[in-house]
PDB file of N, CA and C in Angstrom:
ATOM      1  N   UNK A   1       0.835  -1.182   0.000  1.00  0.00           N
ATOM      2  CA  UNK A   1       0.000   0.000   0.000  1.00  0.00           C
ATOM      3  C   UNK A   1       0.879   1.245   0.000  1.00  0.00           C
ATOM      4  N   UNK A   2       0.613   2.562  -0.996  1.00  0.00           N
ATOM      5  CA  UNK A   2       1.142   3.586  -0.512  1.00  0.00           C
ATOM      6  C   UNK A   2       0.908   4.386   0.806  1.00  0.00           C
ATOM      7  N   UNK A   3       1.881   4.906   1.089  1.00  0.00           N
ATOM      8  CA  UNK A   3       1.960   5.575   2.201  1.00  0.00           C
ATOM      9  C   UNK A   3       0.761   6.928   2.387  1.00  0.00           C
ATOM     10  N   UNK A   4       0.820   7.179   0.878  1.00  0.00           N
ATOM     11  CA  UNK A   4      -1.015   8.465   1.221  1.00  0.00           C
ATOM     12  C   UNK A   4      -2.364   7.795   1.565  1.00  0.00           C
ATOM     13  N   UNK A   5      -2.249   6.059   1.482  1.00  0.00           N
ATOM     14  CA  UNK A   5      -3.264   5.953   1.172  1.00  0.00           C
ATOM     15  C   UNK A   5      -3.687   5.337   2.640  1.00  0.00           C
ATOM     16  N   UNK A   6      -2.369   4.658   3.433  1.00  0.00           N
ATOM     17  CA  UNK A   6      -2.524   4.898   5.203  1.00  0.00           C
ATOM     18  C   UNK A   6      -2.512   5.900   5.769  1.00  0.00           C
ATOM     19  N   UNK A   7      -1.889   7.275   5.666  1.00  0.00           N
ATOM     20  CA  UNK A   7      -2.257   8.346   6.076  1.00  0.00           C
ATOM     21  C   UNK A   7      -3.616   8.644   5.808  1.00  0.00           C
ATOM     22  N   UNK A   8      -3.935   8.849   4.596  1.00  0.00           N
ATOM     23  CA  UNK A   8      -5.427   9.114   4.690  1.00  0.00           C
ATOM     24  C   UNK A   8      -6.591   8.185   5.438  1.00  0.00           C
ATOM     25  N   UNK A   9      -6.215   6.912   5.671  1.00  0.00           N
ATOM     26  CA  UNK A   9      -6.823   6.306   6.191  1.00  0.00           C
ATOM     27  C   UNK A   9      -6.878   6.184   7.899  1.00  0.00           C
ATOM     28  N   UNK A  10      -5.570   6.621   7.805  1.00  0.00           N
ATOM     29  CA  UNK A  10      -5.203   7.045   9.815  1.00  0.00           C
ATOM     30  C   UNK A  10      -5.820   8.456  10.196  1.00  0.00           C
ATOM     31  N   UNK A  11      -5.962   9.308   9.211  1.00  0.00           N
ATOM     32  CA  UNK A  11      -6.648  10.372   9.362  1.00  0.00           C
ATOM     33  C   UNK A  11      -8.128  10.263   9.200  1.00  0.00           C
ATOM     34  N   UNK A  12      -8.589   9.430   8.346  1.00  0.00           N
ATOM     35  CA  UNK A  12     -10.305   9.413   8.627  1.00  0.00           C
ATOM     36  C   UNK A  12     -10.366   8.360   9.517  1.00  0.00           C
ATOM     37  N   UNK A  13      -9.939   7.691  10.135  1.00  0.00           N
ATOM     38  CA  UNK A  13     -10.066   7.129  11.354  1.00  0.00           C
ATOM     39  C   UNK A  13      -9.924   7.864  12.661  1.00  0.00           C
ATOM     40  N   UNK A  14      -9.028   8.979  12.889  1.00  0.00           N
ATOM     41  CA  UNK A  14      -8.961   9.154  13.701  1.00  0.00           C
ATOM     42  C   UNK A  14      -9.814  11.001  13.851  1.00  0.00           C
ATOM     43  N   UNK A  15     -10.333  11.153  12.817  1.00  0.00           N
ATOM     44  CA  UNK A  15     -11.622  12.131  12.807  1.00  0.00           C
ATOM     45  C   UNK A  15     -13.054  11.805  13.021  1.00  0.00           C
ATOM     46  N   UNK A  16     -12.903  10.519  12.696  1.00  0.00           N
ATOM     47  CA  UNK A  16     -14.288   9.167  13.137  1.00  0.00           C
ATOM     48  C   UNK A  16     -14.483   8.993  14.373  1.00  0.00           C
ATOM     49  N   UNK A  17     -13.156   8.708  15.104  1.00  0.00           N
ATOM     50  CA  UNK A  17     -13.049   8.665  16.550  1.00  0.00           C
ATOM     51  C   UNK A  17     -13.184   9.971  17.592  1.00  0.00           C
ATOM     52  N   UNK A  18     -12.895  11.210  16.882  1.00  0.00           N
ATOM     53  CA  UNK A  18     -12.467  12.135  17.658  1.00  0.00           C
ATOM     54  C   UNK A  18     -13.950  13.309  17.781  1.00  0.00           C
ATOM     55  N   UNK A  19     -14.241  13.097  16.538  1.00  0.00           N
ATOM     56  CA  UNK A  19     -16.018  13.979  16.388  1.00  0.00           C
ATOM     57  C   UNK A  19     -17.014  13.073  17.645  1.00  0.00           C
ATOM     58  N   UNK A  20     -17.066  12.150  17.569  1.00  0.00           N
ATOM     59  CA  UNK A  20     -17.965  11.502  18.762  1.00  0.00           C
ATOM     60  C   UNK A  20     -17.739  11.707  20.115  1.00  0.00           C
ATOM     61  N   UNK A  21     -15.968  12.137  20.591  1.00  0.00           N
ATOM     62  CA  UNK A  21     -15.627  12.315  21.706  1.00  0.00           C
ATOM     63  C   UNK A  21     -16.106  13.676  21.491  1.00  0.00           C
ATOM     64  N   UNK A  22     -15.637  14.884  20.778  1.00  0.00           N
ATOM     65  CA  UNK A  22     -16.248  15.631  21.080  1.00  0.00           C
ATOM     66  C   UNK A  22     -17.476  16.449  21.393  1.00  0.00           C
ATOM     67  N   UNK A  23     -18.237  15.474  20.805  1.00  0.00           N
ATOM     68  CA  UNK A  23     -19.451  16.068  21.509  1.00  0.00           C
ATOM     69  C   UNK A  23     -20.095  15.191  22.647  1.00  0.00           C
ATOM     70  N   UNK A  24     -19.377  13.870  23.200  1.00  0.00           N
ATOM     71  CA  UNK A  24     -19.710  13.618  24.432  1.00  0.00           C
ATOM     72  C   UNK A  24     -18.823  14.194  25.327  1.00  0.00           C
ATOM     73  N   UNK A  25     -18.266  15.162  25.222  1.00  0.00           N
ATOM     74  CA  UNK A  25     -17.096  16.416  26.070  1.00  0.00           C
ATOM     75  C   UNK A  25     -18.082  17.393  26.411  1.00  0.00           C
ATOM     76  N   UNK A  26     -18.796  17.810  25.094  1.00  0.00           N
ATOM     77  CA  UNK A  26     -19.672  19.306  25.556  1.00  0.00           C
ATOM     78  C   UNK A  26     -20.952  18.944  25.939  1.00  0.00           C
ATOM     79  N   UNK A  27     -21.407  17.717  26.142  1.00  0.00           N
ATOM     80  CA  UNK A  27     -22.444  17.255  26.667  1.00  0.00           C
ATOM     81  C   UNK A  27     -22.042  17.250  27.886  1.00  0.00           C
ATOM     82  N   UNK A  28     -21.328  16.983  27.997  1.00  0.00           N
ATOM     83  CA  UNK A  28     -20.863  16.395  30.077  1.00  0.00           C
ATOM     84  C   UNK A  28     -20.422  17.445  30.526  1.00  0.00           C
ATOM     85  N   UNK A  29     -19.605  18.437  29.798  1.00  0.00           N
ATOM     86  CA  UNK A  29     -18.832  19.739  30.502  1.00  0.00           C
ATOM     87  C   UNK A  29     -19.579  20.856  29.812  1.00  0.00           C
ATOM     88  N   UNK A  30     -20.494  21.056  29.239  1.00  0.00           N
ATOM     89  CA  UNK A  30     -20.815  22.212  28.545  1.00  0.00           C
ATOM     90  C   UNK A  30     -22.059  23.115  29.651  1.00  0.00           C
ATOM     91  N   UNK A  31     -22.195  24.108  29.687  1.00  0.00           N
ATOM     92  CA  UNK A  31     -22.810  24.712  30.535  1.00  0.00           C
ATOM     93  C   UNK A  31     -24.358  24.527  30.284  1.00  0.00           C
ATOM     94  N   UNK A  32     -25.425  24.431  31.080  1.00  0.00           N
ATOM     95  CA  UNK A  32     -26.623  23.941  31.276  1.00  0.00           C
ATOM     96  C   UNK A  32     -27.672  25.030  31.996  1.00  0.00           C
ATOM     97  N   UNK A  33     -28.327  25.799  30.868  1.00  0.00           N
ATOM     98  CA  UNK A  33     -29.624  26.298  32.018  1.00  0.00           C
ATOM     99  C   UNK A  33     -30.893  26.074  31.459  1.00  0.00           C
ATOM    100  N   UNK A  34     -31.755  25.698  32.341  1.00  0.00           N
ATOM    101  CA  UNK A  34     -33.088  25.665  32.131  1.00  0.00           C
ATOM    102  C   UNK A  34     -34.031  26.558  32.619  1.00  0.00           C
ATOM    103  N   UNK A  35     -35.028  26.882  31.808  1.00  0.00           N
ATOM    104  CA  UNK A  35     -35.675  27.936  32.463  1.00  0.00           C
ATOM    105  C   UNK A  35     -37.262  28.030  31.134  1.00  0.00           C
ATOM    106  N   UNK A  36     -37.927  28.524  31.815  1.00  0.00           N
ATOM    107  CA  UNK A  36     -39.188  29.115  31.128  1.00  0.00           C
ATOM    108  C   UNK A  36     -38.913  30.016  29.740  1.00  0.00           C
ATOM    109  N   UNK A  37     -38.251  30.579  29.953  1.00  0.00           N
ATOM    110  CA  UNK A  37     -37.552  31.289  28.193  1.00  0.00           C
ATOM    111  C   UNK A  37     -36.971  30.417  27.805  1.00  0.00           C
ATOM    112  N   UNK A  38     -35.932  29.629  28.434  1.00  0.00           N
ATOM    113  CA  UNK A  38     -34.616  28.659  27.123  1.00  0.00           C
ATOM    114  C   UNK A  38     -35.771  28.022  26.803  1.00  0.00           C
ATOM    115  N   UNK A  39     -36.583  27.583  27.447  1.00  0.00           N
ATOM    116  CA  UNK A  39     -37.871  25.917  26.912  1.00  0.00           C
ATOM    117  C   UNK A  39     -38.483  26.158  25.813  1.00  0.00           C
ATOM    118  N   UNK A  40     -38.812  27.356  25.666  1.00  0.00           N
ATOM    119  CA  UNK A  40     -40.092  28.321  24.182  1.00  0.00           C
ATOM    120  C   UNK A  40     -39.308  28.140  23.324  1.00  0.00           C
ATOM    121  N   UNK A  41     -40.123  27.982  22.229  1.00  0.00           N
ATOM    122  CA  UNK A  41     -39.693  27.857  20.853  1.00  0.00           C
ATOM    123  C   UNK A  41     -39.488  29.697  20.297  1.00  0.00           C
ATOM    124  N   UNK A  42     -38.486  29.881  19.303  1.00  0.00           N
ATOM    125  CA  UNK A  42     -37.938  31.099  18.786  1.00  0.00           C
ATOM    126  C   UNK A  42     -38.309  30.907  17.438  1.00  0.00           C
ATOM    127  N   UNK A  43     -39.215  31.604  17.328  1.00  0.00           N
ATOM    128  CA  UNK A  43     -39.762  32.214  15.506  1.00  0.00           C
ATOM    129  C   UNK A  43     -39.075  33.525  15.129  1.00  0.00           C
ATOM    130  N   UNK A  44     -38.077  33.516  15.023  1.00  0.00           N
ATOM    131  CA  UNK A  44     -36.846  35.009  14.706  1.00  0.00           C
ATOM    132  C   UNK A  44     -38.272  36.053  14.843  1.00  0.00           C
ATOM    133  N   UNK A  45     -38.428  36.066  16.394  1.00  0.00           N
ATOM    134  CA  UNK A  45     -38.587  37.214  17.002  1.00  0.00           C
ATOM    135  C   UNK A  45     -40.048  37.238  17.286  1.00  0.00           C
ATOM    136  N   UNK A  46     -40.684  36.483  16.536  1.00  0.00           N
ATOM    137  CA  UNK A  46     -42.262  36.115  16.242  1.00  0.00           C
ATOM    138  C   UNK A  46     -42.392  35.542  18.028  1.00  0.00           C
ATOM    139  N   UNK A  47     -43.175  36.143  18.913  1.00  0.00           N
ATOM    140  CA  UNK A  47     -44.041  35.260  20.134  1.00  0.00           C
ATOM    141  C   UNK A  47     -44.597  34.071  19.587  1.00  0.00           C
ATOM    142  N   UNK A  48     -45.025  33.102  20.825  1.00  0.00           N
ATOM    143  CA  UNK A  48     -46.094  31.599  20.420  1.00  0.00           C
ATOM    144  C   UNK A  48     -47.161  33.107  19.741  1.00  0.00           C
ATOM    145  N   UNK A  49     -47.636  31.171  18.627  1.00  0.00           N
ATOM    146  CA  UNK A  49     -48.743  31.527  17.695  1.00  0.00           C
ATOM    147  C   UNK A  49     -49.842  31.395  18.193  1.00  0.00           C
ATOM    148  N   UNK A  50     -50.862  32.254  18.360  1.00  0.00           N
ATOM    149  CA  UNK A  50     -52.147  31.453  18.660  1.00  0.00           C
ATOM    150  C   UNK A  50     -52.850  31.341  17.678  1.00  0.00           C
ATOM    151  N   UNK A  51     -53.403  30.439  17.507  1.00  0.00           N
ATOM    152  CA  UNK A  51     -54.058  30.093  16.547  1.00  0.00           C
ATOM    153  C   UNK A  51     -54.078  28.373  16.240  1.00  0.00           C
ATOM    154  N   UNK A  52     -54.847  28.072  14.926  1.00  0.00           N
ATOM    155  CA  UNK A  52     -54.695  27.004  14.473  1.00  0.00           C
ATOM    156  C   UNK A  52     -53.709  26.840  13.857  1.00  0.00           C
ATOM    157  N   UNK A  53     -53.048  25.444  14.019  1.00  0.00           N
ATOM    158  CA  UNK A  53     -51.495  24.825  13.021  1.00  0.00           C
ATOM    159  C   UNK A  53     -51.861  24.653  11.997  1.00  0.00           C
ATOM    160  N   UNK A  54     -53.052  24.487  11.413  1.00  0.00           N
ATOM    161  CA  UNK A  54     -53.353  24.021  10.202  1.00  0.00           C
ATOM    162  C   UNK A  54     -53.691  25.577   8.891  1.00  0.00           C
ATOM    163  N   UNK A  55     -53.047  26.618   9.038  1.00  0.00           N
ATOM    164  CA  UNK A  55     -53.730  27.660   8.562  1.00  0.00           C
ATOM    165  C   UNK A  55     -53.221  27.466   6.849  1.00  0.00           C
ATOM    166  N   UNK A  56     -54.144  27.675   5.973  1.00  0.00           N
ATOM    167  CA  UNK A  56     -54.012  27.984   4.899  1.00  0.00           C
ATOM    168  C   UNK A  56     -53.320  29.084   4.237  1.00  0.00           C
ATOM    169  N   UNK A  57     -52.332  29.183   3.083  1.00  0.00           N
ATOM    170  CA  UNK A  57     -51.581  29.651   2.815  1.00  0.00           C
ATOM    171  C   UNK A  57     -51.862  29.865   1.185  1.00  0.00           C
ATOM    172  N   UNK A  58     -51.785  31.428   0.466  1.00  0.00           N
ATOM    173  CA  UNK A  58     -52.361  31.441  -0.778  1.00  0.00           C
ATOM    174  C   UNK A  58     -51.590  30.617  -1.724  1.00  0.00           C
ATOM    175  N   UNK A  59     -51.643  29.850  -2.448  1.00  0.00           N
ATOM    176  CA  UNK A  59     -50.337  29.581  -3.495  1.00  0.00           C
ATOM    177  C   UNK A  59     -49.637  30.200  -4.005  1.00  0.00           C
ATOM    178  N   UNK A  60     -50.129  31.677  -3.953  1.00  0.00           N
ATOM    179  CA  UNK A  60     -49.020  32.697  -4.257  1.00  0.00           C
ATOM    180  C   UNK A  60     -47.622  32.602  -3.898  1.00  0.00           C
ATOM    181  N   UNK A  61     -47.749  32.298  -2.660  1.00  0.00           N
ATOM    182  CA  UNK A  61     -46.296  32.234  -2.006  1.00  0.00           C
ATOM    183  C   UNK A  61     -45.845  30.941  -2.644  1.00  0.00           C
ATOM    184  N   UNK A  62     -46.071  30.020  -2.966  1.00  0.00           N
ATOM    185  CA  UNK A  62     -45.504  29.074  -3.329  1.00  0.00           C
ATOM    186  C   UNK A  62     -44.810  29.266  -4.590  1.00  0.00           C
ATOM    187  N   UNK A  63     -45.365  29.132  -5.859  1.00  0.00           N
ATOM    188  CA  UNK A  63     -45.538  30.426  -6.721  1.00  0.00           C
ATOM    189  C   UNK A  63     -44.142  31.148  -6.974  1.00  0.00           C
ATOM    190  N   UNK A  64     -44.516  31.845  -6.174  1.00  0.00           N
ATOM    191  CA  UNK A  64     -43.171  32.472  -6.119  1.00  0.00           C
ATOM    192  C   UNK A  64     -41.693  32.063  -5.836  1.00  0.00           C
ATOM    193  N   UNK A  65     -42.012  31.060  -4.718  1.00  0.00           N
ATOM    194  CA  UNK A  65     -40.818  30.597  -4.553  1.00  0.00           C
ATOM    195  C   UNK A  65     -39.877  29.615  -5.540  1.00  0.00           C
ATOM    196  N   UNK A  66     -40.959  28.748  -6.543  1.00  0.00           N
ATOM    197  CA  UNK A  66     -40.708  28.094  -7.854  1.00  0.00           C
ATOM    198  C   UNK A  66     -40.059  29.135  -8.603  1.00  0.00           C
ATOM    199  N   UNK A  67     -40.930  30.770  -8.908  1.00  0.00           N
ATOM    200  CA  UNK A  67     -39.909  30.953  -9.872  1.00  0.00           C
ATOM    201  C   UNK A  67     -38.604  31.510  -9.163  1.00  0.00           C
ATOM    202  N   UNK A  68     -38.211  31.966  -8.194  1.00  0.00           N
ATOM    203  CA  UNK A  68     -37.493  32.381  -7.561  1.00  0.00           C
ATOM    204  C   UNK A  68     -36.223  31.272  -7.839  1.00  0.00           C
ATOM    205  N   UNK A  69     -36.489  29.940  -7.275  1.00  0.00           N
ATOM    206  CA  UNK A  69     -35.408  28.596  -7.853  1.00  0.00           C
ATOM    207  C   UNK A  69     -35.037  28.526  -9.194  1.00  0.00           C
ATOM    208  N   UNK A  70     -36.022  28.324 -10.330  1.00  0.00           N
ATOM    209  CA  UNK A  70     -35.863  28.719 -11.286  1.00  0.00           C
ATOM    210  C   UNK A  70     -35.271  29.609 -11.668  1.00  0.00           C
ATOM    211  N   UNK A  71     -35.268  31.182 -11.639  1.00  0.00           N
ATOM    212  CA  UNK A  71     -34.180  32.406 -11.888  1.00  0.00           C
ATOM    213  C   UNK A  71     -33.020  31.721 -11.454  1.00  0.00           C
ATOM    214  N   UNK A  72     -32.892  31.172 -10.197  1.00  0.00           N
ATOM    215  CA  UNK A  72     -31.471  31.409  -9.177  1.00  0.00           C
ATOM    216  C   UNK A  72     -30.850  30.189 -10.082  1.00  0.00           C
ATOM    217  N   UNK A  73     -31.516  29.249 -10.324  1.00  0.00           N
ATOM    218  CA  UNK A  73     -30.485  28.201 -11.280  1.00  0.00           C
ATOM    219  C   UNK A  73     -30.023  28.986 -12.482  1.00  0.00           C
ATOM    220  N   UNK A  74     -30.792  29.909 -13.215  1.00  0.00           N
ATOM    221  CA  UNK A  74     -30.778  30.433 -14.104  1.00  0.00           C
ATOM    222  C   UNK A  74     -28.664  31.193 -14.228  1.00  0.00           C
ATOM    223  N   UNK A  75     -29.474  31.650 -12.608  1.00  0.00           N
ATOM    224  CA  UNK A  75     -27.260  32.285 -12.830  1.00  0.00           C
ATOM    225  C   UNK A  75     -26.784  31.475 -12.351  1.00  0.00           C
ATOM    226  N   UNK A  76     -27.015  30.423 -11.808  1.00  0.00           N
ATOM    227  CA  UNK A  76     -26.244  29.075 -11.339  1.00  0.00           C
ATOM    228  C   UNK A  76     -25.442  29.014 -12.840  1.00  0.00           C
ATOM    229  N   UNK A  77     -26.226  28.529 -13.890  1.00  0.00           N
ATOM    230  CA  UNK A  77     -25.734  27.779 -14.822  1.00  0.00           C
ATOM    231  C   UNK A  77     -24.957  29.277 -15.940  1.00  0.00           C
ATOM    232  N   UNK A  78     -24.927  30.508 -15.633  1.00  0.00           N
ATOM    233  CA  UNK A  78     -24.554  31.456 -16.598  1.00  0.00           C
ATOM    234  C   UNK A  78     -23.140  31.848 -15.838  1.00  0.00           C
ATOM    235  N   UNK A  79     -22.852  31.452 -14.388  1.00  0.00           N
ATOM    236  CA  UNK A  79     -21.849  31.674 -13.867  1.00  0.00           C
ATOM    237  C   UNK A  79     -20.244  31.252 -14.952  1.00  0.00           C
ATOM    238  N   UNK A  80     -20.362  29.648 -15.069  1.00  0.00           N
ATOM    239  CA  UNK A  80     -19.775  28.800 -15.323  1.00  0.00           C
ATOM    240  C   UNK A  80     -19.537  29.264 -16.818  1.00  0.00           C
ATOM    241  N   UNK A  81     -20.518  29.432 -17.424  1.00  0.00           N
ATOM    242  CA  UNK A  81     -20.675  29.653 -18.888  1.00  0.00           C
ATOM    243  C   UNK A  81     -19.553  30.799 -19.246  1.00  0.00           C
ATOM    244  N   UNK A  82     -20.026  32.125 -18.418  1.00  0.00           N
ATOM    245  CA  UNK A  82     -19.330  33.807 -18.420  1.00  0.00           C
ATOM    246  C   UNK A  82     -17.540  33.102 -18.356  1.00  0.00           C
ATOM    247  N   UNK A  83     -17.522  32.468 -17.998  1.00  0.00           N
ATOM    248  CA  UNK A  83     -16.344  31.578 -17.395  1.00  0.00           C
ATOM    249  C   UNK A  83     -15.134  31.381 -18.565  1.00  0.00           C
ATOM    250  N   UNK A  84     -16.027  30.443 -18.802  1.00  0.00           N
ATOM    251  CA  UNK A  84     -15.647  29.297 -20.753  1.00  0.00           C
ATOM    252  C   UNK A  84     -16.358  29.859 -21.577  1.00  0.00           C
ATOM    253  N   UNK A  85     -16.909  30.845 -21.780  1.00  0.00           N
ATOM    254  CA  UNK A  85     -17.615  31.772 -23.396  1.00  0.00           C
ATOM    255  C   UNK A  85     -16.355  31.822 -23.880  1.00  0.00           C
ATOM    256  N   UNK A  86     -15.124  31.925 -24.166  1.00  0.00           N
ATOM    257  CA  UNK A  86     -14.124  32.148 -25.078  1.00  0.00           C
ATOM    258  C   UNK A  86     -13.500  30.639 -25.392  1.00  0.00           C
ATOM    259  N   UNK A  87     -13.713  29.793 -24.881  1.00  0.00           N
ATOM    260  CA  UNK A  87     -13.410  28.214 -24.921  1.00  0.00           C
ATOM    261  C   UNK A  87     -14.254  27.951 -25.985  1.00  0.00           C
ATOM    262  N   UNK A  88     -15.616  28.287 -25.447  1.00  0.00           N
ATOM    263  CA  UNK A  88     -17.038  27.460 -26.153  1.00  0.00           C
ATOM    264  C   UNK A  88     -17.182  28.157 -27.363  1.00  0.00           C
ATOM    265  N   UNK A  89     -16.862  29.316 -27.672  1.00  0.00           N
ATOM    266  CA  UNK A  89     -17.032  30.093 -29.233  1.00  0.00           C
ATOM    267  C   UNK A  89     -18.389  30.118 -29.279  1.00  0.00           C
ATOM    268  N   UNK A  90     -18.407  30.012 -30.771  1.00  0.00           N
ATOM    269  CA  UNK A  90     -20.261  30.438 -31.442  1.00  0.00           C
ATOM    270  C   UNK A  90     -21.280  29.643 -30.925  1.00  0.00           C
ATOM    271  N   UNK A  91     -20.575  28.372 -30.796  1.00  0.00           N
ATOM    272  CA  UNK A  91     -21.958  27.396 -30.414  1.00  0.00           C
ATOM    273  C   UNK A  91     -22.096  27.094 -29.204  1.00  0.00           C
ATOM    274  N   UNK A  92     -20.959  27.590 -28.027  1.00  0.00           N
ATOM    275  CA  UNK A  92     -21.858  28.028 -26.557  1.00  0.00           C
ATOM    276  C   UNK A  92     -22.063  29.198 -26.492  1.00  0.00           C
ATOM    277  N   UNK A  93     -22.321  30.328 -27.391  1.00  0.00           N
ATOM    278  CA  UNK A  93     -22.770  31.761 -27.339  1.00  0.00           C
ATOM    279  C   UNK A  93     -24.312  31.470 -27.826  1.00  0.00           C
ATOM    280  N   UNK A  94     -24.548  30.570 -28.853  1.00  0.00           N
ATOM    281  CA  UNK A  94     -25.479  30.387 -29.493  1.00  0.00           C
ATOM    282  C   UNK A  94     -26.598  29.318 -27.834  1.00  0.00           C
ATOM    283  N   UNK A  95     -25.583  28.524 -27.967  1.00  0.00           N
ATOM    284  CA  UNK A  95     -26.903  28.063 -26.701  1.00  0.00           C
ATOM    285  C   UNK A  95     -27.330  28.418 -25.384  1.00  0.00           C
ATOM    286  N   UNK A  96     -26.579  29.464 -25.348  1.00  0.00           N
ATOM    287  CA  UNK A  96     -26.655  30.583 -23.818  1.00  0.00           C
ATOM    288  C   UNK A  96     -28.489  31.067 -24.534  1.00  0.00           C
ATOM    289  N   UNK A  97     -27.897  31.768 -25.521  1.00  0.00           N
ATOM    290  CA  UNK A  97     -28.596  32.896 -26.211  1.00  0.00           C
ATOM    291  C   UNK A  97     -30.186  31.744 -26.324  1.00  0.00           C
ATOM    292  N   UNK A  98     -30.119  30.759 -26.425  1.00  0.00           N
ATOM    293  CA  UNK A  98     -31.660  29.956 -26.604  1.00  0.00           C
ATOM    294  C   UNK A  98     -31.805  29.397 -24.784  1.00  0.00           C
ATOM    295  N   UNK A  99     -31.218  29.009 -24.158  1.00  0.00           N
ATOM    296  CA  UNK A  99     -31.643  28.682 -23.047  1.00  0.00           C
ATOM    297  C   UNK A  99     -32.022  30.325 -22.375  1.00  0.00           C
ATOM    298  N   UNK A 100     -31.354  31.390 -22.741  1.00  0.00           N
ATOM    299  CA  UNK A 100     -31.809  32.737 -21.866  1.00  0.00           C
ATOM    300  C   UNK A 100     -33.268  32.994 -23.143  1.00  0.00           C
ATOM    301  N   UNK A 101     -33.558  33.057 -24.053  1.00  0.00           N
ATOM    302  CA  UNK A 101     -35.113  33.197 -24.426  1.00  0.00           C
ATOM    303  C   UNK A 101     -35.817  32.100 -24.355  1.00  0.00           C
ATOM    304  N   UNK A 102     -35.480  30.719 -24.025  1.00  0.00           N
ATOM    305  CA  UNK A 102     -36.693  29.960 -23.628  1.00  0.00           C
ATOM    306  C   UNK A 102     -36.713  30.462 -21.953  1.00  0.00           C
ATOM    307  N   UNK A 103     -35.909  31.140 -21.249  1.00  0.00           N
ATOM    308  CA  UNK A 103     -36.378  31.600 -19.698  1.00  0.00           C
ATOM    309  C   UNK A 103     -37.032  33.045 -19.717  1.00  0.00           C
ATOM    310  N   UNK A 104     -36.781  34.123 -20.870  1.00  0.00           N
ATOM    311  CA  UNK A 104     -37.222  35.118 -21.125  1.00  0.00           C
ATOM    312  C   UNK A 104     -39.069  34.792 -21.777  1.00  0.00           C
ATOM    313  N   UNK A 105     -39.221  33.644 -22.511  1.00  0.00           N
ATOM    314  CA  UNK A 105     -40.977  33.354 -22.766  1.00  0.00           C
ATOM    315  C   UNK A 105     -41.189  32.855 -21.837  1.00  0.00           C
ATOM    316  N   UNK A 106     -40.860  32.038 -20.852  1.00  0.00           N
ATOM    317  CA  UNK A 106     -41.367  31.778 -19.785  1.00  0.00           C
ATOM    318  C   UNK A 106     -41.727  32.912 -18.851  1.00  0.00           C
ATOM    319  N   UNK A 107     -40.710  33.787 -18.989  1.00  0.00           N
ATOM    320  CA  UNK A 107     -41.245  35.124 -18.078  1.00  0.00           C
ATOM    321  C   UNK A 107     -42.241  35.862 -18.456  1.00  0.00           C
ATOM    322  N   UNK A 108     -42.312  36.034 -20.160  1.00  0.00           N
ATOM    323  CA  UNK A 108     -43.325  36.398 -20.960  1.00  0.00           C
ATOM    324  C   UNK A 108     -44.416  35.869 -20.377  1.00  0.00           C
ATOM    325  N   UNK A 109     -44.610  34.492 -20.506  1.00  0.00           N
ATOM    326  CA  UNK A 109     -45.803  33.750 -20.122  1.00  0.00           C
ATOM    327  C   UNK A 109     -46.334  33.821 -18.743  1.00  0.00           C
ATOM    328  N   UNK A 110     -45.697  33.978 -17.242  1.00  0.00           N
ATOM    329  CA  UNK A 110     -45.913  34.713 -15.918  1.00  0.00           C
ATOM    330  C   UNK A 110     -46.315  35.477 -15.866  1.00  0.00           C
ATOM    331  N   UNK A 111     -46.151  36.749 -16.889  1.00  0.00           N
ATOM    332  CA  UNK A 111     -46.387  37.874 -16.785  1.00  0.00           C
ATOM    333  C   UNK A 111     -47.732  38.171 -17.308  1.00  0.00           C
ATOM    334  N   UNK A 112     -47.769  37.627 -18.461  1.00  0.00           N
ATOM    335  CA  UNK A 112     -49.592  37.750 -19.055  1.00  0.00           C
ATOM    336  C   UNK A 112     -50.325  37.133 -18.342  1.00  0.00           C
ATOM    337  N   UNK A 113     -50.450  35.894 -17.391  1.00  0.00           N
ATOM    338  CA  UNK A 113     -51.105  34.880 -16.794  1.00  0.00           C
ATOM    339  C   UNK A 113     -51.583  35.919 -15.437  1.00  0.00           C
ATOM    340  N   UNK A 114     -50.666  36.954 -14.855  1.00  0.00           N
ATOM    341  CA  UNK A 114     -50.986  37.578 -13.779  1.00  0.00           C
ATOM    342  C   UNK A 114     -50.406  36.668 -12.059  1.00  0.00           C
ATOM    343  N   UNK A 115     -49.407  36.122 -12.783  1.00  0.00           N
ATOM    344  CA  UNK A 115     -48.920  35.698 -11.713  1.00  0.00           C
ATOM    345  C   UNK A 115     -48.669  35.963 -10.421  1.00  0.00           C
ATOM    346  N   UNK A 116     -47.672  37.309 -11.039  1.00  0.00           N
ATOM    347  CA  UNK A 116     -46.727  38.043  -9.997  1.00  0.00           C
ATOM    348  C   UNK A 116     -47.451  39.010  -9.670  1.00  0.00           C
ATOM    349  N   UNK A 117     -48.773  39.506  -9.773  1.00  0.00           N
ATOM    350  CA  UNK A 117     -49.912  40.359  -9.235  1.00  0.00           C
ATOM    351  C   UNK A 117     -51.034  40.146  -8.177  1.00  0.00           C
ATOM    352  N   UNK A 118     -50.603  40.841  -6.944  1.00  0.00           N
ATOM    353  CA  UNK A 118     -51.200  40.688  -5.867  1.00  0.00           C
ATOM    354  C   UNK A 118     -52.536  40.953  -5.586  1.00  0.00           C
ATOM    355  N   UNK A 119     -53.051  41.599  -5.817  1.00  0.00           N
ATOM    356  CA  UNK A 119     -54.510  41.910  -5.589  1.00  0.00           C
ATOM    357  C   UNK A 119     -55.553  41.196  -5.443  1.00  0.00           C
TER     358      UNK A 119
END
């Protein structure tokens, strides 16, 4: 066997071993209070809800959050591209240019449907 390939193996062994001790360290020695505030649940800043758990929610919000993923992959995948456009020449300029207007009629198509309109 090479020698990187027992080091690496003495090293994920002994990060296997050492993550479990550490957190039975800050379990046993880590500081402990209980109380009527630590016990409540924290809604970034929101008090308990009263109300019903079951409340209905418009699909709007949902909605939105689809195209929101959608856009964000959108520069996911133009990052990489801006990158290698001088690698890829005409015919990754050319398929930027059709994947950004099949996402530009799709926006077309949101937009006439009344998607993104609240009222």
């Amino acid at each position: 066997m090479s020698t990187e390939l027992i080091l690496s193996a003495v090293a994920l062994i002994g990060i296997a071993a050492l993550v479990p001790c550490f957190m039975i360290a800050t379990t046993i020695l880590g500081p402990r209070s209980k109380g009527k505030m630590k016990n409540e649940a924290y809604e970034s800043g929101v008090g308990p809800i009263i109300g019903t758990v079951d409340q209905k929610f418009s699909v709007k919000f949902y909605l939105l959050a689809i195209l929101f993923l959608i856009f964000d992959i959108e520069a996911v995948f133009m990052y990489p591209w801006a990158v290698c456009v001088r690698e890829l020449g005409w015919f990754g300029f050319t398929e930027m240019v059709v994947f950004m207007l099949l996402l530009l009629t799709g926006l077309i198509y949101i937009l006439k449907k009344g998607v993104l309109n609240w009222r």
